[in-house]
C-alpha atoms as a PDB file:
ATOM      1  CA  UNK A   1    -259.159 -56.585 153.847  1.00  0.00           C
ATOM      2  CA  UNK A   2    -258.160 -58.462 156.571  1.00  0.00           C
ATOM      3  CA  UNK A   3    -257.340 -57.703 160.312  1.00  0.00           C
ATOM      4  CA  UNK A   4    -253.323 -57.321 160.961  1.00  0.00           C
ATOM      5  CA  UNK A   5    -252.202 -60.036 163.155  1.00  0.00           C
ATOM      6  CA  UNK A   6    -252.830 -59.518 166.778  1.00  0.00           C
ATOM      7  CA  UNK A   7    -250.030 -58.844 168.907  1.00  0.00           C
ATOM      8  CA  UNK A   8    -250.389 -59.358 172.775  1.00  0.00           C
ATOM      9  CA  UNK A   9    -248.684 -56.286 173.532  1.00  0.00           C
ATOM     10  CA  UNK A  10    -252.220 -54.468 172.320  1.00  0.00           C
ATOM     11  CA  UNK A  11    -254.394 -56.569 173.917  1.00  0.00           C
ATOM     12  CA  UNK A  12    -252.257 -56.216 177.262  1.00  0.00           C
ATOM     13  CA  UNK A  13    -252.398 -52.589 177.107  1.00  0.00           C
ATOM     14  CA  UNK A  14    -255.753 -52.254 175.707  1.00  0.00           C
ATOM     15  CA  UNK A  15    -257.178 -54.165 178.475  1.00  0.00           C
ATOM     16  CA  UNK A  16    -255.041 -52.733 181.286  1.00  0.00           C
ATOM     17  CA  UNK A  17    -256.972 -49.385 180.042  1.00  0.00           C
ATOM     18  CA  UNK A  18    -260.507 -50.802 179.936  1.00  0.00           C
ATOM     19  CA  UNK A  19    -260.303 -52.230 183.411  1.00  0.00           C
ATOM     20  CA  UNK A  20    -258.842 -49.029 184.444  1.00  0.00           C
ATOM     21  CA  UNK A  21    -261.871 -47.157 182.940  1.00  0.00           C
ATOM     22  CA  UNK A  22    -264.930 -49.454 184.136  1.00  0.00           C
ATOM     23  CA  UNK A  23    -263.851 -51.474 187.126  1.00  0.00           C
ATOM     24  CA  UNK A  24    -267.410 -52.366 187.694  1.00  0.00           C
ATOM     25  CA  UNK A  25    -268.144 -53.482 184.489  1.00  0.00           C
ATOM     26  CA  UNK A  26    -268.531 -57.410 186.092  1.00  0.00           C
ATOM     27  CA  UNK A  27    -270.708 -55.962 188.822  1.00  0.00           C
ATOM     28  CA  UNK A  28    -272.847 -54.125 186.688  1.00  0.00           C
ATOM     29  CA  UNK A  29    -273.354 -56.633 183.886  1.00  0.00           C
ATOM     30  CA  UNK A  30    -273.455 -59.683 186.187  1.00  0.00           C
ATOM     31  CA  UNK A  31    -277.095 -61.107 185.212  1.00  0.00           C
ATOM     32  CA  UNK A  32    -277.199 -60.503 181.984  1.00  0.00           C
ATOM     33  CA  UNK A  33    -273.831 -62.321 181.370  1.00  0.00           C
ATOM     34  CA  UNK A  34    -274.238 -64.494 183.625  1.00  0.00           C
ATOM     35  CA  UNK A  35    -277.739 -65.916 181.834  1.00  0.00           C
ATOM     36  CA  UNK A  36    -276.298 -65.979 178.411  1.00  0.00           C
ATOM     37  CA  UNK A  37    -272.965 -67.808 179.798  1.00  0.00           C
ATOM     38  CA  UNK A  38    -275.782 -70.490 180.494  1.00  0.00           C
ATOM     39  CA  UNK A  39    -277.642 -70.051 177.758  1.00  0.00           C
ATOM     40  CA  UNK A  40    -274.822 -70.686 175.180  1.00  0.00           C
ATOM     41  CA  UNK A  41    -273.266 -73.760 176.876  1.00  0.00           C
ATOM     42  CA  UNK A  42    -276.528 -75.525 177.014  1.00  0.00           C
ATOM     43  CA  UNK A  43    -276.885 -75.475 181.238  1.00  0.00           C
ATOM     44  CA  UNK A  44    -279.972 -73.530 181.074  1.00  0.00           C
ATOM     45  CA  UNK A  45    -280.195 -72.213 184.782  1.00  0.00           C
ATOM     46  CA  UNK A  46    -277.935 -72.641 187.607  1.00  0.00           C
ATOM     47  CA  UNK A  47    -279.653 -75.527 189.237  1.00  0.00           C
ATOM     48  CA  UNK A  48    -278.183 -77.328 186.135  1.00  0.00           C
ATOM     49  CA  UNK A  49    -274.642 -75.985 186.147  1.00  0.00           C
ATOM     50  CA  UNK A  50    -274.288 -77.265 190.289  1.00  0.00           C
ATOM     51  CA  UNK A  51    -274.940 -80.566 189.089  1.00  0.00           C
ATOM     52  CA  UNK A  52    -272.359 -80.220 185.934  1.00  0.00           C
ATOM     53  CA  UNK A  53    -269.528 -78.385 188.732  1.00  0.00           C
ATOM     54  CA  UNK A  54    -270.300 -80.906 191.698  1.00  0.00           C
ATOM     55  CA  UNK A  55    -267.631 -83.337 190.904  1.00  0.00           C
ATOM     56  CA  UNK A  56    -265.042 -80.639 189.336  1.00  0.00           C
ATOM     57  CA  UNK A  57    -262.476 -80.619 191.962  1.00  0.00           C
ATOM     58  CA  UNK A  58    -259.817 -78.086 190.220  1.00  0.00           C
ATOM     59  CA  UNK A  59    -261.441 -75.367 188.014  1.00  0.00           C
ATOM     60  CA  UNK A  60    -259.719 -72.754 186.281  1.00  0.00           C
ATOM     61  CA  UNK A  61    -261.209 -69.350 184.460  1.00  0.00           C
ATOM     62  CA  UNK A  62    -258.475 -68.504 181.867  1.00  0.00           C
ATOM     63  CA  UNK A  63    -258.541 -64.996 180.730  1.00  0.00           C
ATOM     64  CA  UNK A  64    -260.477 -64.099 183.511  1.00  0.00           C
ATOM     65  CA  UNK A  65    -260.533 -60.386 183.769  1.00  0.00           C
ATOM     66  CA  UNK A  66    -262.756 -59.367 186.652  1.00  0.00           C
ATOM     67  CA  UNK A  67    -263.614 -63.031 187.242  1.00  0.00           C
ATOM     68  CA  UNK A  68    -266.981 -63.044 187.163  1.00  0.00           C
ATOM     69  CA  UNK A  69    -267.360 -65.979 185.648  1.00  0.00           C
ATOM     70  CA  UNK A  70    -265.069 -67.312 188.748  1.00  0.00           C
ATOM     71  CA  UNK A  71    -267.310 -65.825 191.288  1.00  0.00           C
ATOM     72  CA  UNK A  72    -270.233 -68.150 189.817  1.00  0.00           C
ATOM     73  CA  UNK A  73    -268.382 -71.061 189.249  1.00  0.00           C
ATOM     74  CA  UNK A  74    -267.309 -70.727 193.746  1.00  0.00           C
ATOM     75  CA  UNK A  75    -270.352 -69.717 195.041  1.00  0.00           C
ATOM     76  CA  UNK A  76    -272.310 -72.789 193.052  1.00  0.00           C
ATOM     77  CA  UNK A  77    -269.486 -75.021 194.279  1.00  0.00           C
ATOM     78  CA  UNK A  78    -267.997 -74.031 197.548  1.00  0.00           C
ATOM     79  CA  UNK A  79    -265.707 -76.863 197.505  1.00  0.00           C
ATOM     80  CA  UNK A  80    -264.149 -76.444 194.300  1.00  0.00           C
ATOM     81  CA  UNK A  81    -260.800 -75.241 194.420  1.00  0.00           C
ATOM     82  CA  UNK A  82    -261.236 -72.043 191.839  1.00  0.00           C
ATOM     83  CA  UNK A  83    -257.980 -70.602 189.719  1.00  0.00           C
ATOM     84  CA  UNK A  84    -258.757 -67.253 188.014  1.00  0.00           C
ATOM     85  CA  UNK A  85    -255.908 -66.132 185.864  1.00  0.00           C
ATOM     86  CA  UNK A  86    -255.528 -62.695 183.814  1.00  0.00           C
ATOM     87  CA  UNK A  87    -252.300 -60.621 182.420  1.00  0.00           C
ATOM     88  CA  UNK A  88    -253.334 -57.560 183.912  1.00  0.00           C
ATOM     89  CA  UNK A  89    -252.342 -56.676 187.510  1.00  0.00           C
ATOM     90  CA  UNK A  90    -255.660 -54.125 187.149  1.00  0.00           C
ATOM     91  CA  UNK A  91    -257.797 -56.933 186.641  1.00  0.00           C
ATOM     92  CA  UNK A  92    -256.291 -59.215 189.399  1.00  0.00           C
ATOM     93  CA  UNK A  93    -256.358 -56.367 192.084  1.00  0.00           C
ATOM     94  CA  UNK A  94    -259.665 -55.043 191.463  1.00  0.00           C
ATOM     95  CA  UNK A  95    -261.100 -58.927 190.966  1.00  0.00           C
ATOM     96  CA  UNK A  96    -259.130 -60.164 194.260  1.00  0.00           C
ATOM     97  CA  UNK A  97    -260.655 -56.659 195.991  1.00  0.00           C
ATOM     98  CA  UNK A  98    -264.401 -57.494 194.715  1.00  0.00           C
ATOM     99  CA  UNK A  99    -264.189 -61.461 195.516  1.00  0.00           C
ATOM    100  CA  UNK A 100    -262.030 -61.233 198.953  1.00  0.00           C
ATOM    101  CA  UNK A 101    -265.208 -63.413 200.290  1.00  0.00           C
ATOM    102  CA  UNK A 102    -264.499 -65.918 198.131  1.00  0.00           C
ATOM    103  CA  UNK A 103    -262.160 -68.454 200.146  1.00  0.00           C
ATOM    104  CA  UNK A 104    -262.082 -70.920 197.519  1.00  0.00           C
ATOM    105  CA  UNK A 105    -260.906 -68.877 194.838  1.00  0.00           C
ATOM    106  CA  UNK A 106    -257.043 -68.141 193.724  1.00  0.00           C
ATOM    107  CA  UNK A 107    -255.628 -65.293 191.735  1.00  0.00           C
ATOM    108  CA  UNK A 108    -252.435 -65.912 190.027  1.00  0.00           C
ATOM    109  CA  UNK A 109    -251.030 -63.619 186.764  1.00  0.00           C
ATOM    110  CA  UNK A 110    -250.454 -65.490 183.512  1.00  0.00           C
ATOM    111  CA  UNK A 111    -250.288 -65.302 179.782  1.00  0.00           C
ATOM    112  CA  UNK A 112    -252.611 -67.871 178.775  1.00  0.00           C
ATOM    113  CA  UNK A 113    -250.799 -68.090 175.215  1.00  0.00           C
ATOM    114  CA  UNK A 114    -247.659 -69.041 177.421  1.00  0.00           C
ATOM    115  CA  UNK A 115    -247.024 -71.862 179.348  1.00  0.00           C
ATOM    116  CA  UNK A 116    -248.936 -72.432 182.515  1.00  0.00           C
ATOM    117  CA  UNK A 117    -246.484 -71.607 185.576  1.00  0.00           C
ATOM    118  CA  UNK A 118    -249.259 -73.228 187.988  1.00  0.00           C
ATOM    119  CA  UNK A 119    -248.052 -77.123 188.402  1.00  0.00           C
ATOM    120  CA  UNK A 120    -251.609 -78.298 188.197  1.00  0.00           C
ATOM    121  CA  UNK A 121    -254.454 -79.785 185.933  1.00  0.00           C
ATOM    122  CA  UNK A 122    -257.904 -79.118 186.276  1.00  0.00           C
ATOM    123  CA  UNK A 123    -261.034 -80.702 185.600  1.00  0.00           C
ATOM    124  CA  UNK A 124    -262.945 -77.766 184.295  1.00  0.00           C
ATOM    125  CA  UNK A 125    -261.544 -74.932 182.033  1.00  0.00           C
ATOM    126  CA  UNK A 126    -263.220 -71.764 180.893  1.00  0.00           C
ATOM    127  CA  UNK A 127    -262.051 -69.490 178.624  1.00  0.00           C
ATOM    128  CA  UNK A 128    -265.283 -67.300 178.029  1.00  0.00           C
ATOM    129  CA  UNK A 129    -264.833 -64.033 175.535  1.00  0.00           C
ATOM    130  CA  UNK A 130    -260.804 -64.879 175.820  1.00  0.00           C
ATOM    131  CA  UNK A 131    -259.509 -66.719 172.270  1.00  0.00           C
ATOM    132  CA  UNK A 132    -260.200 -64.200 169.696  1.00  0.00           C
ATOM    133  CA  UNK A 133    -258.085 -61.979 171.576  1.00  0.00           C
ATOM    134  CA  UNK A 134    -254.924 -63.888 171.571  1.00  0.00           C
ATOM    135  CA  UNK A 135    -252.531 -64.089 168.286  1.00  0.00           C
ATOM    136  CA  UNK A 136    -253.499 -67.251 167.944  1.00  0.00           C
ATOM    137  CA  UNK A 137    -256.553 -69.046 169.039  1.00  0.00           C
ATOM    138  CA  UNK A 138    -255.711 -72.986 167.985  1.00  0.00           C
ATOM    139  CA  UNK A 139    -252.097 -72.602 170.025  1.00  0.00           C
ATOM    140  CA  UNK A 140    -254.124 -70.719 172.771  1.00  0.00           C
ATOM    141  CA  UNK A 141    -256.495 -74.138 172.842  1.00  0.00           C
ATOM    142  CA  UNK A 142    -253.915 -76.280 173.194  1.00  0.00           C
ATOM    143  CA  UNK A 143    -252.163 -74.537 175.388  1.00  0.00           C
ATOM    144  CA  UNK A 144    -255.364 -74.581 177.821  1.00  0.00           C
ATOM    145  CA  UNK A 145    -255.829 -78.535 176.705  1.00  0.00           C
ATOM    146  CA  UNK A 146    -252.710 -79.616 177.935  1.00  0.00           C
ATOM    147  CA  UNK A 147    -253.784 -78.398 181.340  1.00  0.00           C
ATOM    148  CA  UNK A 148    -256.988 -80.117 181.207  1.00  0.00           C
ATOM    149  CA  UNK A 149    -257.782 -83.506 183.136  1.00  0.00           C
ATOM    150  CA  UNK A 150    -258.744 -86.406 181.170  1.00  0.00           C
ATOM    151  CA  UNK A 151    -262.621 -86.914 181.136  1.00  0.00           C
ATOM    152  CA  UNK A 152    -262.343 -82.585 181.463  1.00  0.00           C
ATOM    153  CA  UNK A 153    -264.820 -80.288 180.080  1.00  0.00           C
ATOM    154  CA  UNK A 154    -263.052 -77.234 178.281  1.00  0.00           C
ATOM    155  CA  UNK A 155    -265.374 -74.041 177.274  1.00  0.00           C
ATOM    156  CA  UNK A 156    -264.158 -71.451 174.867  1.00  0.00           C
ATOM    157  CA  UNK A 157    -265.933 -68.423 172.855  1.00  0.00           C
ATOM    158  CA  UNK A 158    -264.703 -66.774 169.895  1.00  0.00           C
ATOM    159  CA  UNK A 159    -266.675 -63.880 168.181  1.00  0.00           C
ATOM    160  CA  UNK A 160    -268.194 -64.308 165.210  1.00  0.00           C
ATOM    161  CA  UNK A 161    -267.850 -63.608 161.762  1.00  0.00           C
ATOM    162  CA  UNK A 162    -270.373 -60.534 160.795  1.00  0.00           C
ATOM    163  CA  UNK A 163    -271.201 -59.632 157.047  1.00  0.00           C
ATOM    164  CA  UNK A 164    -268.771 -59.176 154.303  1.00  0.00           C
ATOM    165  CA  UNK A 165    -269.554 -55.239 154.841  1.00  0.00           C
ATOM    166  CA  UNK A 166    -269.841 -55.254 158.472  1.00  0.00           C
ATOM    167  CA  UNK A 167    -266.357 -57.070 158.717  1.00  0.00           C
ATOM    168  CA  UNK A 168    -264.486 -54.863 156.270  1.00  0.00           C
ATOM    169  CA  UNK A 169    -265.515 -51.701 158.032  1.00  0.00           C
ATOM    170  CA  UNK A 170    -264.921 -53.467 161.169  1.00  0.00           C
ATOM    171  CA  UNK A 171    -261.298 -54.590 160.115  1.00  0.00           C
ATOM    172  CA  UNK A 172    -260.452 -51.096 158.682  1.00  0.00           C
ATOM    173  CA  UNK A 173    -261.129 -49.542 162.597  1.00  0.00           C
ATOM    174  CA  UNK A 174    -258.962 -52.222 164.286  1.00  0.00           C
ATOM    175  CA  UNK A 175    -256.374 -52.014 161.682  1.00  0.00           C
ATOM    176  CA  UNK A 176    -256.191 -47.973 162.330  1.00  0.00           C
ATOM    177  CA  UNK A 177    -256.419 -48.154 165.665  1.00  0.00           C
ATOM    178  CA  UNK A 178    -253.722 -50.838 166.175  1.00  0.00           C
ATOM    179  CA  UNK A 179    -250.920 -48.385 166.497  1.00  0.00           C
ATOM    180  CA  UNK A 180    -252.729 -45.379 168.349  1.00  0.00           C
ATOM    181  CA  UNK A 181    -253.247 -45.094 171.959  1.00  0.00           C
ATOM    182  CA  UNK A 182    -255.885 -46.686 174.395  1.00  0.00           C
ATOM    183  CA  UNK A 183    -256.948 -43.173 174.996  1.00  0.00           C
ATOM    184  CA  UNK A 184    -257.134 -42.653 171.644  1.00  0.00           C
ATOM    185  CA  UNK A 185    -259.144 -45.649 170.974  1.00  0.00           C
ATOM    186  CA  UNK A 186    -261.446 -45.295 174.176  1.00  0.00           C
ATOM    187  CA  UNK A 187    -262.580 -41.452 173.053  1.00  0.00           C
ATOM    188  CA  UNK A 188    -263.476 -43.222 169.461  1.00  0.00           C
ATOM    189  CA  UNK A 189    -265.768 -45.621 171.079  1.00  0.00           C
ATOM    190  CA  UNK A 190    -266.923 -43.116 173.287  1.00  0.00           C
ATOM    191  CA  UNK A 191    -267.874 -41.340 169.944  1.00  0.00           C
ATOM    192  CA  UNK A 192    -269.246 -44.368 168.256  1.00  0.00           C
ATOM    193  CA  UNK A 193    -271.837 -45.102 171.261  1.00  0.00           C
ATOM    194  CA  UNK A 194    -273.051 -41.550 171.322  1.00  0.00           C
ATOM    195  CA  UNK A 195    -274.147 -41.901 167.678  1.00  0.00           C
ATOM    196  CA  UNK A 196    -275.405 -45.650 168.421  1.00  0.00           C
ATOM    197  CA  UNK A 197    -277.523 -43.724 171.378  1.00  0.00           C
ATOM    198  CA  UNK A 198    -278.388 -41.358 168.586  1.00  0.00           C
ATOM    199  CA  UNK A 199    -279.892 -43.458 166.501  1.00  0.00           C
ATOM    200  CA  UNK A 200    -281.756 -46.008 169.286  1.00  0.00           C
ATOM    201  CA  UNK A 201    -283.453 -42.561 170.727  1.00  0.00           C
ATOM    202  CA  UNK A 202    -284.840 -42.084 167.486  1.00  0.00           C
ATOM    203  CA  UNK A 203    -287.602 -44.547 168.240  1.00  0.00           C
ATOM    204  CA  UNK A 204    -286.977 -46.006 164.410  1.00  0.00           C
ATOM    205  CA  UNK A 205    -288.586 -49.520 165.550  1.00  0.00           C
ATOM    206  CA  UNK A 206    -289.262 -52.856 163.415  1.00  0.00           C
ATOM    207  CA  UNK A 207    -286.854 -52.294 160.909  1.00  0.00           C
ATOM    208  CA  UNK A 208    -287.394 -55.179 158.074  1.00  0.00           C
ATOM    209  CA  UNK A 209    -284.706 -55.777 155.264  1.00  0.00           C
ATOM    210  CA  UNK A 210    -283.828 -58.826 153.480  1.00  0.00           C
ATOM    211  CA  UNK A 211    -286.670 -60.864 155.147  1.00  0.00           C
ATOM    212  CA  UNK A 212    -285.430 -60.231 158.852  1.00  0.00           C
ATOM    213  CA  UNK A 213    -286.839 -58.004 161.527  1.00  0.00           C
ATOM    214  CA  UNK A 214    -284.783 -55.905 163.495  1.00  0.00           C
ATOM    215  CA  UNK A 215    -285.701 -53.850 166.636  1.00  0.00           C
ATOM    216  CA  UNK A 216    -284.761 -51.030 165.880  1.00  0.00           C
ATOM    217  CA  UNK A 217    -282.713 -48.922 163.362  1.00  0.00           C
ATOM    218  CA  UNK A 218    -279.503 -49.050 165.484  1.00  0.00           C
ATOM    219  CA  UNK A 219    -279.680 -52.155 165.996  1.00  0.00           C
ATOM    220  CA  UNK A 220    -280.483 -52.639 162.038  1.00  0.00           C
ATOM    221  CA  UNK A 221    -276.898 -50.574 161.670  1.00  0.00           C
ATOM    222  CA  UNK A 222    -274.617 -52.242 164.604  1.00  0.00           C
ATOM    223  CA  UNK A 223    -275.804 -55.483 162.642  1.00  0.00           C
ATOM    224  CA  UNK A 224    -275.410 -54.797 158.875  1.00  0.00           C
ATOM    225  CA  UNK A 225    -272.702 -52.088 158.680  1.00  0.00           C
ATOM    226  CA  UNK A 226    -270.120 -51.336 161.453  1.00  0.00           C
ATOM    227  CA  UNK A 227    -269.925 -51.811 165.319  1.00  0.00           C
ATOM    228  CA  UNK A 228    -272.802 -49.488 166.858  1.00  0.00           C
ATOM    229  CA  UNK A 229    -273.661 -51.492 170.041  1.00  0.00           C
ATOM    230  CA  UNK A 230    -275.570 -49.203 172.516  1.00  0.00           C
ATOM    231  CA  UNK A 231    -277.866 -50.678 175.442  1.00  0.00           C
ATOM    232  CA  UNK A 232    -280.076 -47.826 177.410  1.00  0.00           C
ATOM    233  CA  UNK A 233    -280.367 -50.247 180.349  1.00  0.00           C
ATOM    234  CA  UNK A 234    -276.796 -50.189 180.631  1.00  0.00           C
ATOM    235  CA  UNK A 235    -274.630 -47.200 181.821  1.00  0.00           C
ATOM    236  CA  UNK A 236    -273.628 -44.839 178.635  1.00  0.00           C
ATOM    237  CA  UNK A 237    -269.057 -45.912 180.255  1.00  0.00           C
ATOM    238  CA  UNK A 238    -270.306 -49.704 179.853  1.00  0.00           C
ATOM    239  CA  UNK A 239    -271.604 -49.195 176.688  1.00  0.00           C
ATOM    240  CA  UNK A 240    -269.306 -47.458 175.324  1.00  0.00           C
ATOM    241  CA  UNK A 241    -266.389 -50.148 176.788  1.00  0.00           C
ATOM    242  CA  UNK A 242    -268.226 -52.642 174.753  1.00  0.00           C
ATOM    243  CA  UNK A 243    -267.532 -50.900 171.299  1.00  0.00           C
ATOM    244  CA  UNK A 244    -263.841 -50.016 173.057  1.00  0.00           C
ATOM    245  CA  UNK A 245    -263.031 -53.989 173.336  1.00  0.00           C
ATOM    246  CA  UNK A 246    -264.656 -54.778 169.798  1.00  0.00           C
ATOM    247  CA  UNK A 247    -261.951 -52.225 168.233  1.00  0.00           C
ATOM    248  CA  UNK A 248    -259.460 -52.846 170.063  1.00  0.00           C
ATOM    249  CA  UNK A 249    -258.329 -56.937 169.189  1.00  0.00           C
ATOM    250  CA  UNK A 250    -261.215 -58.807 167.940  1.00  0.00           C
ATOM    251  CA  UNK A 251    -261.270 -61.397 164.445  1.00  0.00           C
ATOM    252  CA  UNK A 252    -264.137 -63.005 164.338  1.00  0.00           C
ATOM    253  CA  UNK A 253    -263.946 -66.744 163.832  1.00  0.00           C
ATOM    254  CA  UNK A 254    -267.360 -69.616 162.425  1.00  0.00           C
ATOM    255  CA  UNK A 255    -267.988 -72.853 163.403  1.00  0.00           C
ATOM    256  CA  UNK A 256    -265.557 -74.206 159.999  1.00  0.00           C
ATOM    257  CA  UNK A 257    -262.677 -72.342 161.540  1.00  0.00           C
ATOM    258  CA  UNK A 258    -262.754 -73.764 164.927  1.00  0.00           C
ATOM    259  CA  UNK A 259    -263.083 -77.121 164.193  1.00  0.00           C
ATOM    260  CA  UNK A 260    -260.097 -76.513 162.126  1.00  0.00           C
ATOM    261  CA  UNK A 261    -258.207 -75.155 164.857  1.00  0.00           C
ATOM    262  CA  UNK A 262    -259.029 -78.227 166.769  1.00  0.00           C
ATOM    263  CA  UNK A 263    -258.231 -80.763 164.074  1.00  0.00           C
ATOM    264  CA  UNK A 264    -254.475 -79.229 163.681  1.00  0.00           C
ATOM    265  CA  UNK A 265    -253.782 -78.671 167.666  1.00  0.00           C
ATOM    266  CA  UNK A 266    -255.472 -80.988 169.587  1.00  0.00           C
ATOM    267  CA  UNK A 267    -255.728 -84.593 169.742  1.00  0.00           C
ATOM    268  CA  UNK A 268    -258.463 -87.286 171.773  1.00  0.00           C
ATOM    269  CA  UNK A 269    -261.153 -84.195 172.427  1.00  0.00           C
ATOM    270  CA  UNK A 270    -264.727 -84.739 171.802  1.00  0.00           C
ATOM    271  CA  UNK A 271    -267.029 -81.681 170.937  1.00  0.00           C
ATOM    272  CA  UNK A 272    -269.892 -82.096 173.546  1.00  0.00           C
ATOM    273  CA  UNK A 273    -271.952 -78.445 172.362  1.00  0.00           C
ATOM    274  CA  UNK A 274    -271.646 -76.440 169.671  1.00  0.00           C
ATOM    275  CA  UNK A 275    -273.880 -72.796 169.895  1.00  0.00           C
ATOM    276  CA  UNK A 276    -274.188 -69.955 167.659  1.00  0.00           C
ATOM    277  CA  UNK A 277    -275.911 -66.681 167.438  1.00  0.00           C
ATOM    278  CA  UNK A 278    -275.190 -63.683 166.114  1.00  0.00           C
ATOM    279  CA  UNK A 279    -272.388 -62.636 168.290  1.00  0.00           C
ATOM    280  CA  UNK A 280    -270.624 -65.408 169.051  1.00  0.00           C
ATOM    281  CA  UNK A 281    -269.883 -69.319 168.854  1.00  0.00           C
ATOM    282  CA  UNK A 282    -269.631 -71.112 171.584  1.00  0.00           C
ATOM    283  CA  UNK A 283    -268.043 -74.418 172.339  1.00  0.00           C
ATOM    284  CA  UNK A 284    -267.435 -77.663 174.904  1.00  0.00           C
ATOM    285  CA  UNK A 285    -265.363 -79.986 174.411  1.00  0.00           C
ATOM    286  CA  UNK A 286    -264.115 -83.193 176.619  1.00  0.00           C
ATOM    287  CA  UNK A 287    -260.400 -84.414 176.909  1.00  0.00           C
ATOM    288  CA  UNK A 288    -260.845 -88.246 176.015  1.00  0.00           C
END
């Protein structure tokens, strides 16, 4: 089975919701995102990333949501003229609210499968957690690339492809849940991380199958079988908006699909980084 074609409508309306529901969720998760952001596109630590940001002039976070990712990318470089960009007017005001200290960011509403209304190019593009949610990720890329400097560094995510089982089970939710309500679909996650907290307060640890080790048996499950993600040093609403985003717009993509997607939209790009784990792959490429 495969996931019905995603329609921006959903993910507009899903999103408005979540942002509605957990409008601290950037706050709250800031650290731990903002390591693996780091981790994933090979910078390491932020000492690393100033150096990689000092010369980027015009830098844009597509898809930014809450923009944290925009709030690190300002405070490392303070001169750096910083373009966050989201559909949702809930996102924007509560973003704009949190980072009114930041004079060197910009909040402007756009549809980043669209074209860009700003009359402007930048030298640095990030489109973090943002592709797999669109209808189409390769048009969404070169969208994004035609906005993009020469000698430009452009970073995208997509999540990625789980199991056969996993991803049938996974597609079956989405697909149901396509046509229902956000409410609908936030008190089904809300369900979903109460049994994933079920299971982690178990104390089930080292569970081995198949020659790997996993910590636990819910994370054993939320690997192997269907979205269970549950973190107990996270608030139980975070959690639980976690699963909520997984189910709401979300086809998982490998490292043969992307380069695809680049091969058929883009043209003089070089692929600086390639990183996977077992979440997500991660990409940079350069406009050459």
């Amino acid at each position: 089975m495969k996931i019905k074609k995603i329609q921006n409508k959903n993910t507009f309306r899903f999103f408005n919701y979540k942002w509605k529901k957990v409008p601290t969720w950037a706050k709250d998760t800031d650290k731990r995102y903002v390591e693996w952001y780091l981790k994933r596109y090979g910078y390491k630590n932020k000492k690393n990333f100033t150096k990689f940001l000092k010369n980027k002039k015009n830098i844009l976070e597509a898809g930014c949501g809450l923009a944290r990712d925009s709030r690190l990318f300002a405070s490392l470089n303070k001169r750096a003229n910083v373009y966050a960009c989201d559909q949702s007017l809930v996102a924007l005001k509560h973003a704009k609210k949190d980072l009114k200290k930041f004079k060197n960011i910009r909040f402007f509403r756009q549809d980043i499968t669209k074209k860009f209304k700003i009359k402007r190019n930048f030298d640095f593009i990030s489109a973090d957690q943002v592709l797999h949610h669109t209808p189409d990720p390769g048009k969404t890329l070169k969208n994004l690339f035609s906005i993009l400097n020469k000698n430009g560094y452009l970073n995208f995510f997509v999540c990625k492809k789980k199991n056969v089982h996993r991803d049938f089970i996974d597609d079956h939710i989405m697909n149901y849940f396509s046509n229902k309500s956000a409410k609908q679909l936030w008190d089904f996650a809300e369900d979903v991380t109460k049994f994933a907290k079920s299971l982690h307060d178990l104390g089930i640890k080292d569970v081995k199958f198949k020659g790997k080790k996993y910590k636990n048996l819910q994370l054993f499950t939320h690997y192997n079988s269907f979205r269970l993600w549950y973190d107990p040093k996270l608030k139980f609403d975070l959690c639980v908006s976690s699963n909520y985003d997984w189910f709401s717009n979300n086809p998982r993509y490998d490292l043969i699909d992307l380069k695809k997607y680049l091969r058929k939209n883009l043209k003089k790009y070089k692929i600086v980084r390639k990183y996977e784990d077992d979440a997500s792959v991660s990409m940079i490429i350069k406009k050459v």
